[in-house]
C-alpha atoms as a PDB file:
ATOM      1  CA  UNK A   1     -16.457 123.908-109.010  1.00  0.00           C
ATOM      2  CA  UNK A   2     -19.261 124.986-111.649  1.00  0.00           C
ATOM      3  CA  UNK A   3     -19.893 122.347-114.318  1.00  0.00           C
ATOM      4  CA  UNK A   4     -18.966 124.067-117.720  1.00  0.00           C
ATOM      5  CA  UNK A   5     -21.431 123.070-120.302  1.00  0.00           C
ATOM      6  CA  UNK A   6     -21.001 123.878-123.913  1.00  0.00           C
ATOM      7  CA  UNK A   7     -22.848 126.375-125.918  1.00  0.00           C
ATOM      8  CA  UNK A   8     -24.571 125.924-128.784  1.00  0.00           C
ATOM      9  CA  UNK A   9     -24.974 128.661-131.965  1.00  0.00           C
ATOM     10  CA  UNK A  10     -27.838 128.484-134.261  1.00  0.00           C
ATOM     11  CA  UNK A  11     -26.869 129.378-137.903  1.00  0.00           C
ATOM     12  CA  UNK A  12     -23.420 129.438-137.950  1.00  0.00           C
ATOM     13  CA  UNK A  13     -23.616 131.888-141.487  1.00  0.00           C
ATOM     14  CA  UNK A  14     -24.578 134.404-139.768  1.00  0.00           C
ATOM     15  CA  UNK A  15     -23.174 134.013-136.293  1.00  0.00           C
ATOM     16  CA  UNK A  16     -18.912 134.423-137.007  1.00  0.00           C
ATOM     17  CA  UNK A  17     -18.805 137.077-134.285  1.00  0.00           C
ATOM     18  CA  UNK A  18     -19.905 134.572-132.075  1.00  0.00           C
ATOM     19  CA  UNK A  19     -17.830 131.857-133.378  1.00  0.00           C
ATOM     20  CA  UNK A  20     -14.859 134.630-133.219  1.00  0.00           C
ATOM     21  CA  UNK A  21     -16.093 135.128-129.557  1.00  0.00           C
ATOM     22  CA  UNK A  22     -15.553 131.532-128.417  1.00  0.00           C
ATOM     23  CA  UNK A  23     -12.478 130.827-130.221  1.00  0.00           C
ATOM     24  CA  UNK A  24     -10.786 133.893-128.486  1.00  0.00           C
ATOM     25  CA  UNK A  25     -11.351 131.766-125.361  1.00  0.00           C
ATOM     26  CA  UNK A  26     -10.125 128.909-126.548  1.00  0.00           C
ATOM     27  CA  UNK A  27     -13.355 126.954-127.311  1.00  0.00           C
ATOM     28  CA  UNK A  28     -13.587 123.899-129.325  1.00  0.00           C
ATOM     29  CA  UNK A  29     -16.091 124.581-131.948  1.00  0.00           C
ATOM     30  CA  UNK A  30     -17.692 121.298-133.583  1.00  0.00           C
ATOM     31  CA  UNK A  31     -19.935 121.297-136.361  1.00  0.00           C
ATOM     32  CA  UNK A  32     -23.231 119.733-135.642  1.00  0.00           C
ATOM     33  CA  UNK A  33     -26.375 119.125-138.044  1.00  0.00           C
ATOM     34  CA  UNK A  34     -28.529 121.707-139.689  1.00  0.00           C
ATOM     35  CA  UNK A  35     -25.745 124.634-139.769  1.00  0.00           C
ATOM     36  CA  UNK A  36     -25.434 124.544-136.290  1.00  0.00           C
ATOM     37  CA  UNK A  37     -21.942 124.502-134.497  1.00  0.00           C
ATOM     38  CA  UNK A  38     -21.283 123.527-130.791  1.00  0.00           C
ATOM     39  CA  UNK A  39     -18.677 125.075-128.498  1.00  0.00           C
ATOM     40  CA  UNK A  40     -16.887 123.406-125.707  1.00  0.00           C
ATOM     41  CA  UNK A  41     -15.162 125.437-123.120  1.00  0.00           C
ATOM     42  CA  UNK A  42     -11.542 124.516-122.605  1.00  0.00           C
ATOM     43  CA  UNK A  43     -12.127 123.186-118.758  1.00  0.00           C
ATOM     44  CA  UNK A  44     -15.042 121.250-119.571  1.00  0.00           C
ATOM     45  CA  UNK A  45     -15.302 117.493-118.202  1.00  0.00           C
ATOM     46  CA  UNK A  46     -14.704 114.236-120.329  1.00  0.00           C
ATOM     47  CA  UNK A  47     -18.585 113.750-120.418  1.00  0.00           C
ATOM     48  CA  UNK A  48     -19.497 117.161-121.764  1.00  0.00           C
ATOM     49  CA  UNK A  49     -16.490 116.616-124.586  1.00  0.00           C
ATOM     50  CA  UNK A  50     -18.189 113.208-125.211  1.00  0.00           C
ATOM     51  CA  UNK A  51     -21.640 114.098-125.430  1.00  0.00           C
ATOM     52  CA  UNK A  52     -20.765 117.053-127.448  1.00  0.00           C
ATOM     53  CA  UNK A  53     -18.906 114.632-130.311  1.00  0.00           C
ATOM     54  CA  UNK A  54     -22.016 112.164-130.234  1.00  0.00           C
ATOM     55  CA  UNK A  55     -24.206 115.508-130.875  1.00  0.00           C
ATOM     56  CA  UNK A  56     -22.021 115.592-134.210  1.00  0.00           C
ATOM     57  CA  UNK A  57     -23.692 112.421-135.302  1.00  0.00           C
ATOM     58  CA  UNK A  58     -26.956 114.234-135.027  1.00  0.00           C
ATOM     59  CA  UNK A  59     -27.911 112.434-131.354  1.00  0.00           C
ATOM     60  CA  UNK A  60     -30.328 115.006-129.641  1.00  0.00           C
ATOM     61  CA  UNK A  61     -29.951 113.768-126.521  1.00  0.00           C
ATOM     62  CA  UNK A  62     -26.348 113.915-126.680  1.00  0.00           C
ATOM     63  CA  UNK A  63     -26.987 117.527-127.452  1.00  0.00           C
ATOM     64  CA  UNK A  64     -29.058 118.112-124.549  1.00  0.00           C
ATOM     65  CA  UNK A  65     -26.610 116.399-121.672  1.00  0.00           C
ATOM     66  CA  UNK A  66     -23.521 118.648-123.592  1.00  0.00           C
ATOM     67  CA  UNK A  67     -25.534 122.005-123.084  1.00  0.00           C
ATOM     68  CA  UNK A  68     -26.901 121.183-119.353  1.00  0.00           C
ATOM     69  CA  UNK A  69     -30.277 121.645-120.725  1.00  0.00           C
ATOM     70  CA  UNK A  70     -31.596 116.990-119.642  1.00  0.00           C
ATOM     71  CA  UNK A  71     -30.330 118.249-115.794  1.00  0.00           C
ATOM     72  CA  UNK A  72     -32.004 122.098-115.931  1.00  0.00           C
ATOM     73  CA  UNK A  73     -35.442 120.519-116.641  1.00  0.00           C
ATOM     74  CA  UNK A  74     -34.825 118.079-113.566  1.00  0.00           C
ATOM     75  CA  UNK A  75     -34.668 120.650-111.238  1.00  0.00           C
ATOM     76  CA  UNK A  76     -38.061 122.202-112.059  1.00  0.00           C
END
């Protein structure tokens, strides 16, 4: 099965059909730094749910390992 990673939405102001979006399927949506907000699908793994709470605190690399984005650049 397909790791689900979470998505992340810049400018949450002006983004609420997007928000709207995700919450129809049941996201999580977490508020992260700089008006940004973080959703977590509903079947993702303990590690993405962890990483994307430590992204809360502002931890950019946290951020990266809940979006997928640390294991996309290793395949390059």
């Amino acid at each position: 099965m397909k790791k689900q990673y979470a998505v992340v939405i810049e400018d949450d102001e002006d983004k609420q059909s997007e928000i709207k979006f995700f919450k129809g399927w049941e996201y999580e949506l977490l508020d992260l730094p700089d008006g940004l907000v973080i959703a977590i699908p509903p079947d993702a793994t303990e590690d993405i749910r962890i990483a994307a709470q430590e992204a809360q605190n502002g931890n950019y690399d946290a951020l990266m390992r809940a979006t997928g984005e640390d294991e996309n650049s290793e395949e390059e």
